[in-house]
Protein backbone atom coordinates (compact mmCIF):
# COMPACT_ATOMS: atom_id res chain seq x y z
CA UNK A 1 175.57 181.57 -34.07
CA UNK A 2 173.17 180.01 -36.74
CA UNK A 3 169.23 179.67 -36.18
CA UNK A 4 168.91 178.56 -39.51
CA UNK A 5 168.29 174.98 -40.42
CA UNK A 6 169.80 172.68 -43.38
CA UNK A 7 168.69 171.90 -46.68
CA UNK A 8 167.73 168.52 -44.92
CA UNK A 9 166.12 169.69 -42.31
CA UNK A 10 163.85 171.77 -43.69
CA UNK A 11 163.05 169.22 -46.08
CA UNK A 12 162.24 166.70 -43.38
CA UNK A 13 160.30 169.47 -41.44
CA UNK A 14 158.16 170.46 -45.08
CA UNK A 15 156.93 166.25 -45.08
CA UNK A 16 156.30 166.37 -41.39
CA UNK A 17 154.13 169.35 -41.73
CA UNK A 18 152.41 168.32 -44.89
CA UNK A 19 151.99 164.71 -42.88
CA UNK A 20 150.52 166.36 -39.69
CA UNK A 21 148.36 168.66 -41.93
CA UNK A 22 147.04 165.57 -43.82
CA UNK A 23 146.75 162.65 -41.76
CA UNK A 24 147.42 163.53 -38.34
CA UNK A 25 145.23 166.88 -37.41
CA UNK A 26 142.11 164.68 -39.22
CA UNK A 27 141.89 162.16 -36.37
CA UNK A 28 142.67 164.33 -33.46
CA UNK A 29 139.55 164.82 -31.96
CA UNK A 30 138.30 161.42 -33.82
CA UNK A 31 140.71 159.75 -31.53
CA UNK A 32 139.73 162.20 -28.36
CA UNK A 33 135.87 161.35 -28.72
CA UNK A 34 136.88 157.43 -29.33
CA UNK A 35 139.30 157.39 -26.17
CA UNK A 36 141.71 155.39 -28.40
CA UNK A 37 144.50 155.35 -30.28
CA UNK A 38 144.25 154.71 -34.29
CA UNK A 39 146.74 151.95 -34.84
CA UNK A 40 146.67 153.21 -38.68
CA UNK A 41 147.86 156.24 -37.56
CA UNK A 42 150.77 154.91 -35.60
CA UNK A 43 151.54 152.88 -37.93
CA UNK A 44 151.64 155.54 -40.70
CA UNK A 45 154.10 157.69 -38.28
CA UNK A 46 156.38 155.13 -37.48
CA UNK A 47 156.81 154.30 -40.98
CA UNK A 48 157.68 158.70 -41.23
CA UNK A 49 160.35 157.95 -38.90
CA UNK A 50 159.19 159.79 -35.95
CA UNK A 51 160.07 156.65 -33.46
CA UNK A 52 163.45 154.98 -35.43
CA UNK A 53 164.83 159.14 -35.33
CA UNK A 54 166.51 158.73 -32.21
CA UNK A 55 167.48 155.16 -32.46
CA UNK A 56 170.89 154.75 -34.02
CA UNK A 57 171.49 153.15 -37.09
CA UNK A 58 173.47 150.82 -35.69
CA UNK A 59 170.16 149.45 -34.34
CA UNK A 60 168.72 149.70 -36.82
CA UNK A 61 167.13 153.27 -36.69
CA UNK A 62 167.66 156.51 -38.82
CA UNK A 63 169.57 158.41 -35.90
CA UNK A 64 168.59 162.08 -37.19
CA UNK A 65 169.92 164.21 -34.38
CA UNK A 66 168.19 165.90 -32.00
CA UNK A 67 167.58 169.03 -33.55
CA UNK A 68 165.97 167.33 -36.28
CA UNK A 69 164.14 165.03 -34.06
CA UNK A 70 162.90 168.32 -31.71
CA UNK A 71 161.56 169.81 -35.22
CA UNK A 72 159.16 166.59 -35.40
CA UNK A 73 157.94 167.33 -32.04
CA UNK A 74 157.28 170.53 -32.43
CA UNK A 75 155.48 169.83 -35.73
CA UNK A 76 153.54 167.21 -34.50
CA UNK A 77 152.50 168.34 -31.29
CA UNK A 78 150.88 171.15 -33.73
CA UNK A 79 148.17 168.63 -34.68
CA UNK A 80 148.24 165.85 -31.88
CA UNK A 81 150.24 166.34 -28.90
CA UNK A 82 149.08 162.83 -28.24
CA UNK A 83 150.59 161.11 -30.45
CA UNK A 84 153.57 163.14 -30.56
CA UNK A 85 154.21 161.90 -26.82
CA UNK A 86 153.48 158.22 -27.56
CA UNK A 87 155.57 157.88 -30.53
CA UNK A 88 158.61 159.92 -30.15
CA UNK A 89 158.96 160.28 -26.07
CA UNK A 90 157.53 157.01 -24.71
CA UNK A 91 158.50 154.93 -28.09
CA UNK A 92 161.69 156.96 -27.68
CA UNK A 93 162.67 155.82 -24.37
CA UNK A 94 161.70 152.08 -25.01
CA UNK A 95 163.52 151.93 -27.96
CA UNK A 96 166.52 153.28 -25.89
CA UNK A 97 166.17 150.34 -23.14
CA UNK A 98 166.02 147.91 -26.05
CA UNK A 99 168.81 148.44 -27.50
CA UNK A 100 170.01 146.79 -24.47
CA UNK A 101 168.46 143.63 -25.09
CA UNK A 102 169.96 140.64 -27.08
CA UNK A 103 170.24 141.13 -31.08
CA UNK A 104 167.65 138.20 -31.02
CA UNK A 105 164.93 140.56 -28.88
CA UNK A 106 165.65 143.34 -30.84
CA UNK A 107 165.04 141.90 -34.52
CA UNK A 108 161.64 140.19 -32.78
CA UNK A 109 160.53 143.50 -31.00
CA UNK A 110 162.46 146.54 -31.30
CA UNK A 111 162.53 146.43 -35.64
CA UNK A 112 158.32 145.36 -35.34
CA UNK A 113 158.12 148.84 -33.32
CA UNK A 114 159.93 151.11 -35.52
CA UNK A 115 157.94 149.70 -38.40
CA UNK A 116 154.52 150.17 -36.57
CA UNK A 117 153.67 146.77 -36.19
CA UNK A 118 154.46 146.57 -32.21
CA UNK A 119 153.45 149.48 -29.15
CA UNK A 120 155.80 149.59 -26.41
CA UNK A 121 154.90 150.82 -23.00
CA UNK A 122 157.60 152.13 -20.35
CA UNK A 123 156.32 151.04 -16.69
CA UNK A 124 158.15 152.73 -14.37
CA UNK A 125 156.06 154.78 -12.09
CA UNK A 126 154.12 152.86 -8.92
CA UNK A 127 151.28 154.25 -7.15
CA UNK A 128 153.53 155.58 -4.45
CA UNK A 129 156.38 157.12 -6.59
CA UNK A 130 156.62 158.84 -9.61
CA UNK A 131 159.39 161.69 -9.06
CA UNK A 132 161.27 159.13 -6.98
CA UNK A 133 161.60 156.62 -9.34
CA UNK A 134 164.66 155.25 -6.65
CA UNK A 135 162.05 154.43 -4.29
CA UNK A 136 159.83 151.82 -6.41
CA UNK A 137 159.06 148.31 -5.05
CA UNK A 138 157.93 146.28 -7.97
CA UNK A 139 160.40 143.41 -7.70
CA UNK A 140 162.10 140.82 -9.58
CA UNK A 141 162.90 136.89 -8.16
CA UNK A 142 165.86 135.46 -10.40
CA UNK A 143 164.75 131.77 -11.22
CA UNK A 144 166.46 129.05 -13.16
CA UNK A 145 164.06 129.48 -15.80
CA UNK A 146 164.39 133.39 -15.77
CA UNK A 147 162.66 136.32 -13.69
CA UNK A 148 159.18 136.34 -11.95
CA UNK A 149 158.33 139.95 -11.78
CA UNK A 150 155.24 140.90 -9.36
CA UNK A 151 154.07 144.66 -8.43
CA UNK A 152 151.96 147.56 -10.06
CA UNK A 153 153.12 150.39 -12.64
CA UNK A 154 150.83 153.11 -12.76
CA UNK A 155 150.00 156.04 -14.90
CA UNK A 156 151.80 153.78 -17.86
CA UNK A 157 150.78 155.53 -20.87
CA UNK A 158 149.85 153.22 -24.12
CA UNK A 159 149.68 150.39 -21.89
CA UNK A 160 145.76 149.32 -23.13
CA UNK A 161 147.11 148.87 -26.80
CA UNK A 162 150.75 147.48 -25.88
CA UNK A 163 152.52 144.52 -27.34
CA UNK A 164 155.06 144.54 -24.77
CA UNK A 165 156.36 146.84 -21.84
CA UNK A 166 159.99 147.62 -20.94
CA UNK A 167 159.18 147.75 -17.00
CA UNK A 168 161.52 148.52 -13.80
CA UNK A 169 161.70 146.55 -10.59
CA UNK A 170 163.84 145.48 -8.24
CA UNK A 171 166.47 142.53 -8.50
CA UNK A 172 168.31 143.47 -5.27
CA UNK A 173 165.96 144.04 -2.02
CA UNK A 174 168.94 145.00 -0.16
CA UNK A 175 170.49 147.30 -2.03
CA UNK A 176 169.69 151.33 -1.11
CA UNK A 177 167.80 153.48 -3.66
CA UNK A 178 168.55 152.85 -7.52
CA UNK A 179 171.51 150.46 -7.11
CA UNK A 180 168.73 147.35 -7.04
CA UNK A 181 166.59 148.46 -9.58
CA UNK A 182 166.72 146.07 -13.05
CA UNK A 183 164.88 146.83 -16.80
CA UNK A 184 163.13 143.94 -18.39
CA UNK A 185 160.97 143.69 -21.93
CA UNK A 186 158.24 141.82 -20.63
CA UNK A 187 155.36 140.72 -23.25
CA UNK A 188 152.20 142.01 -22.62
CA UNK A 189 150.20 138.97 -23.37
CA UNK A 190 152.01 136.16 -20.48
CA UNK A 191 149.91 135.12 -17.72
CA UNK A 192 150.43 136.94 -14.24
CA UNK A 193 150.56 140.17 -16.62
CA UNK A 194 146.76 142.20 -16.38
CA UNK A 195 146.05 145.74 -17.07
CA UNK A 196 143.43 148.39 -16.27
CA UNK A 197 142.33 151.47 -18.04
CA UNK A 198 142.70 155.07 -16.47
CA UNK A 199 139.87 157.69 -16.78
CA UNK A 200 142.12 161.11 -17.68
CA UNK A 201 140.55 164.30 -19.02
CA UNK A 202 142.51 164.43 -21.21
CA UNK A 203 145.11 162.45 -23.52
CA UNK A 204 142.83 159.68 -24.01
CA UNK A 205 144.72 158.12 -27.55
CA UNK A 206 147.66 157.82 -25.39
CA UNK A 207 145.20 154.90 -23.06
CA UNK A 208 147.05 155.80 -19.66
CA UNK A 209 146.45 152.34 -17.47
CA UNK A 210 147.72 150.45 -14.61
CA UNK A 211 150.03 147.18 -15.08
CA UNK A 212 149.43 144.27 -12.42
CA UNK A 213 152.02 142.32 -12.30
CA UNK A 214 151.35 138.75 -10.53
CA UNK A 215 154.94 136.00 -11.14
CA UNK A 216 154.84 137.06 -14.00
CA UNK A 217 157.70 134.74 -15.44
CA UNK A 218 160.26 135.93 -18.35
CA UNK A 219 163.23 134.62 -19.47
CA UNK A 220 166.75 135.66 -18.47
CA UNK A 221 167.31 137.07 -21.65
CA UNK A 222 164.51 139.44 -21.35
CA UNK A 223 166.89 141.16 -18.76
CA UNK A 224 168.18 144.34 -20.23
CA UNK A 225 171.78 145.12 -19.62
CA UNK A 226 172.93 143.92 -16.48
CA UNK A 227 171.34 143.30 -13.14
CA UNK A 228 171.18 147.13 -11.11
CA UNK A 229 171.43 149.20 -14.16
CA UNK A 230 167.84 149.68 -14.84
CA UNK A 231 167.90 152.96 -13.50
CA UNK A 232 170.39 154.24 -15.46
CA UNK A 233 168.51 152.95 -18.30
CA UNK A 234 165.32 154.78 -17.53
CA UNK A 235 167.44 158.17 -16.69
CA UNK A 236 169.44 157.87 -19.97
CA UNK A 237 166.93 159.59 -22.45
CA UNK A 238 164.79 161.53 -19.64
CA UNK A 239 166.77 165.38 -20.60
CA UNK A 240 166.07 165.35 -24.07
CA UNK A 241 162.18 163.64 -23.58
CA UNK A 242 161.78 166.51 -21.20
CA UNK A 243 162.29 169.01 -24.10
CA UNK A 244 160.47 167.14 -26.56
CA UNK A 245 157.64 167.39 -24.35
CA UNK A 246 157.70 171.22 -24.28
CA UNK A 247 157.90 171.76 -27.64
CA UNK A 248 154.96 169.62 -27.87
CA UNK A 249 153.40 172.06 -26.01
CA UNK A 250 154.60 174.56 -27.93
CA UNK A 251 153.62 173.76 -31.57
CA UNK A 252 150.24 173.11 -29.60
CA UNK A 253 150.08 176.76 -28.20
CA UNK A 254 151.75 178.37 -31.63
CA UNK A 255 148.83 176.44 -33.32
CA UNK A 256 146.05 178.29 -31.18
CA UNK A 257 147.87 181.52 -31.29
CA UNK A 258 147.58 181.32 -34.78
CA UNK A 259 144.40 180.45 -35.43
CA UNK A 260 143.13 182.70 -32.85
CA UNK A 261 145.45 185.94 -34.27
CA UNK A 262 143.29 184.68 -37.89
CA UNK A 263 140.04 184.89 -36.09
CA UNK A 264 140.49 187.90 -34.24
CA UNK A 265 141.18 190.17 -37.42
CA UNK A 266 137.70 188.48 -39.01
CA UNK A 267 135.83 188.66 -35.80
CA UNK A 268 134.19 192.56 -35.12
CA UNK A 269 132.91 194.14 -32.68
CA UNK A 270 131.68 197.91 -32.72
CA UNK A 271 132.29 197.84 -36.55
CA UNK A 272 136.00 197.18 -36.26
CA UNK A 273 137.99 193.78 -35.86
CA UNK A 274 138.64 192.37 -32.23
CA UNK A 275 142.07 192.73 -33.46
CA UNK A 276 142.21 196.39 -32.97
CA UNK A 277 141.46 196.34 -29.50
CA UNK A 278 144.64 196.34 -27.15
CA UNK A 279 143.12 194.33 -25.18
CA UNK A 280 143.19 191.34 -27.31
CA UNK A 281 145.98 192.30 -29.40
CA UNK A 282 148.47 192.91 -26.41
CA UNK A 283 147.28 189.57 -24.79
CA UNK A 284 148.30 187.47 -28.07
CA UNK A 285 151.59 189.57 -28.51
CA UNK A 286 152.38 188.85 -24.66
CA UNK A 287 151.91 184.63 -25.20
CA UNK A 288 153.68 184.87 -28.40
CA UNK A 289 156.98 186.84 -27.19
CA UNK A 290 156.77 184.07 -23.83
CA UNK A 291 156.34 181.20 -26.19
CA UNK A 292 158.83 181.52 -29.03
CA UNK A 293 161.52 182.27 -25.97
CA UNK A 294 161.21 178.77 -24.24
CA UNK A 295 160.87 177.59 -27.76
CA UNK A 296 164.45 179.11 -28.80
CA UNK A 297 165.64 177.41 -25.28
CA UNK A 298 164.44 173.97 -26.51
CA UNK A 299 166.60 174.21 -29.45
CA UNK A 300 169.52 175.36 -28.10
CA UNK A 301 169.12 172.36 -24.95
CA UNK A 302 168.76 170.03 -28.20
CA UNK A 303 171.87 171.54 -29.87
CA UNK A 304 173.87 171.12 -26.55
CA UNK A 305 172.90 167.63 -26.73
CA UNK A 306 173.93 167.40 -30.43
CA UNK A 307 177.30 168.81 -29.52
CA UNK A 308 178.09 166.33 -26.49
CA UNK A 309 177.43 168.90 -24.24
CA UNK A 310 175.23 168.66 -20.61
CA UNK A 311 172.17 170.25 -20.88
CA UNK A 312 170.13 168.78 -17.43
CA UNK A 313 169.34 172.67 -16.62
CA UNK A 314 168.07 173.93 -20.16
CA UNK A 315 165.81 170.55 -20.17
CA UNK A 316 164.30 171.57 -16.32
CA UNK A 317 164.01 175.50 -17.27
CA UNK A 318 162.26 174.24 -19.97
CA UNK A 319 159.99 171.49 -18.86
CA UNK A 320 159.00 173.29 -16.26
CA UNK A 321 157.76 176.53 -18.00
CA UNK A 322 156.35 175.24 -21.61
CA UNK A 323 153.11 173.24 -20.20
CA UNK A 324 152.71 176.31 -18.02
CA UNK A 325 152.84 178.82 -21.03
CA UNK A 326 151.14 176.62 -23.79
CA UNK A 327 147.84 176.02 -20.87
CA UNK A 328 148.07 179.80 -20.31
CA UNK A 329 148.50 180.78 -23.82
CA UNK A 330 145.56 178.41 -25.18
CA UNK A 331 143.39 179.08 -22.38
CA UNK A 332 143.38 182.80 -23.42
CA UNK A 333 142.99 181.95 -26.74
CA UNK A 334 139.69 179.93 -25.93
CA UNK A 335 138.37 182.87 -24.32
CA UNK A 336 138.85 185.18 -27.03
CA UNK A 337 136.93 182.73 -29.27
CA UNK A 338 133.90 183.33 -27.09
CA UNK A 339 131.53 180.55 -26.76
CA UNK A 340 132.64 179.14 -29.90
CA UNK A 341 136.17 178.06 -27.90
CA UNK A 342 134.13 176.27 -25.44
CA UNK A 343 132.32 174.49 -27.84
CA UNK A 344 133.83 170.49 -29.55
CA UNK A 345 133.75 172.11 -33.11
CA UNK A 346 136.98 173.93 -32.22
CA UNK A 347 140.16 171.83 -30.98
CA UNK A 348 141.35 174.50 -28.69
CA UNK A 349 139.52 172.73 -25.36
CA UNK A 350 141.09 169.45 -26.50
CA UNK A 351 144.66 170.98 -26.67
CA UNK A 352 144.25 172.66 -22.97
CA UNK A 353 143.09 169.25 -21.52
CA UNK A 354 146.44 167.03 -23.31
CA UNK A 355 148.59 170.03 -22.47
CA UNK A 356 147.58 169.72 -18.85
CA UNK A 357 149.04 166.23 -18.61
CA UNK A 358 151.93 167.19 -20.80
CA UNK A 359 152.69 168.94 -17.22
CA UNK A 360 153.06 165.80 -15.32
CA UNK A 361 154.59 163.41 -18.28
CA UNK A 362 158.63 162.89 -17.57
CA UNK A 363 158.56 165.01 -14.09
CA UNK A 364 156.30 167.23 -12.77
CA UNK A 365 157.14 171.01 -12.94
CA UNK A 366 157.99 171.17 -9.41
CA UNK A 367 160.68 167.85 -10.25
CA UNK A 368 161.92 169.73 -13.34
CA UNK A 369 162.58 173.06 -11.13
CA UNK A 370 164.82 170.71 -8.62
CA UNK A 371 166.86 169.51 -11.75
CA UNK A 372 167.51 173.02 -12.89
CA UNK A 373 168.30 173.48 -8.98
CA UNK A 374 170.70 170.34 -9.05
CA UNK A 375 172.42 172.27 -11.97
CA UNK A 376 172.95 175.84 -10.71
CA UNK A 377 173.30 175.09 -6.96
CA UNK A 378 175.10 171.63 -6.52
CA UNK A 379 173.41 168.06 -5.17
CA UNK A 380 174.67 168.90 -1.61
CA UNK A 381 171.56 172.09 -1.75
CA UNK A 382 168.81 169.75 -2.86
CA UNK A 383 166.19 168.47 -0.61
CA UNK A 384 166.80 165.46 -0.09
CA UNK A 385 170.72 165.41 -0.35
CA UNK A 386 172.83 164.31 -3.20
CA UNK A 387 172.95 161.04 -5.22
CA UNK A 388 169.05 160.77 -5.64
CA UNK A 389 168.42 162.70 -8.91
């Protein structure tokens, strides 16, 4: 057993911490106060690597492994969780139902995203389903021209400043559950496609919206793989999102643990640091033990996945604890700033409002608990039977 990392490794992780440290922390709450994402930014990331990293070279991408890719994610979700979750989890995905699409497609939109120059959205959820994806009704009429695709996606994160949308619907009305369900690349700008923006509290670079989808007409080559395996193509990359996600919310916890374990030794009270008192001390010792656990899970779920190995249950343990932790860990932490952590000078309010949604992003906690269920008790002892999850 090895916890170190390579010679490579820690090279990539010393540019993506000097990268997050220079240009990425910067425009956090820039991007927060504006509600939007910098496309600069992006752009500069994608051109790091963080979105071709799990792509394989074959297709053009840089195919690092996901250890090395769960490193970025926890180094980048140090300084914007945000953008962390748009490029490497929801670029991620996408870039995994592209490689689907016909060598044509992919040199005219998958290359433009891993070079910055194109956003992706993934539209799956509808505004009756999210954890049962199976269930959606978006649907897609085969024509001779192509497909005419008409429904809504909601909660579709980057969807205001996307160039195109890998979206789910239905090709087969007949078929039960997930055996109808078809992936398409569908170009944001075609008529009977029109978005709206969400309001969230939080996570506002990432530009959550809804996607209307009226006939909107594509053409058969915008199909990706084969007619019913959309679902499979949306399930492919969800374990290793999910732990990308929590160590997002990890590196954004171990950031306010660490800044608040600084402030606490310069900030005194009755002529001694706040350090000194148990009360505070024991607190930040408690978050820090719970936090570097889950984060030791993460890498060995990532290592399982570099091996060829299963790891659905290490990807719900930990999906469905990290969000909790990092919101309980940072929330402390804003209270033993005082009234300076409720104040906008200080990020830590900003990082307990994007962690909150982290919660929800790929599967709710509760969703994340039934895959760990799946794993240790069998399909036949979930809740809604077997061959749904």
């Amino acid at each position: 057993m090895d916890f170190g990392l390579t010679q490579d490794q820690r090279d990539f992780l010393g540019a993506l911490e000097d990268f997050a440290k220079k240009e990425v922390a910067p425009l956090y709450a820039k991007q927060d106060r504006e509600g939007r994402l910098d496309r600069g930014l992006w752009k500069k990331a994608c051109q790091m690597g963080l979105l071709s990293m799990r792509v394989p070279i074959k297709a053009g991408g840089i195919e690092l492994g996901p250890v090395a890719s769960g490193l970025a994610s926890e180094a980048i979700g140090k300084a914007d969780p945000n953008l962390a979750t748009g490029v490497i989890v929801v670029g991620g995905l996408c870039a995994l139902g592209l490689q689907k699409a016909a060598p044509t497609l992919q040199k005219a939109y998958l290359e433009p995203m891993m070079k910055g120059d194109k956003i992706a959205a993934f539209a799956l959820t509808e505004p009756h389903c999210g954890t049962d994806a199976a269930a959606l009704k978006a649907r897609a009429v085969k024509t001779s021209a192509g497909y005419k695709l008409s429904g809504e996606k909601s909660g579709v994160s980057l969807v205001m400043p996307a160039d195109l949308a890998v979206v789910f619907a239905r090709t087969d009305q007949k078929a039960p559950g997930a055996k109808g369900i078809s992936a398409f690349l569908v170009p944001m700008d075609i008529n009977g496609v029109a978005r709206q923006p969400l309001l969230d509290m939080g996570g506002k670079s990432l530009e959550r919206g809804l996607i209307f989808l009226d006939e909107a007409e594509v053409p058969h080559d915008h199909l990706l793989g084969e007619e019913g395996e959309g679902f499979k193509i949306a399930m492919q990359g969800f374990d290793e999102s999910r732990v990308h996600l929590a160590l997002m919310c990890i590196g954004a916890a171990k950031a306010t643990l660490d800044e608040t374990i600084a402030y606490t030794k310069e900030r005194s009270a009755f002529q001694r640091p706040i350090a000194t008192f148990e009360g505070v001390s024991f607190v930040l010792a408690e978050h820090a033990s719970l936090i570097e656990s889950v984060r030791l899970l993460c890498y060995k779920a990532l290592w399982m996945k570099e091996q060829g190995l299963k790891h659905s249950k290490e990807a719900g343990f930990v999906k469905a604890l990290a969000p909790r932790l990092a919101t309980n860990a940072i929330r402390d932490c804003l209270a033993l700033h005082g009234h300076y952590g409720y104040t906008l000078d200080l990020p830590i309010e900003q990082r307990l409002r994007d962690i909150l949604g982290l919660e929800i992003a790929d599967g709710t906690s509760q969703v994340s608990k039934i895959v760990a269920v799946r794993e240790l008790f069998g399909k036949e002892y979930l809740p809604y039977g077997p061959g749904r999850l």
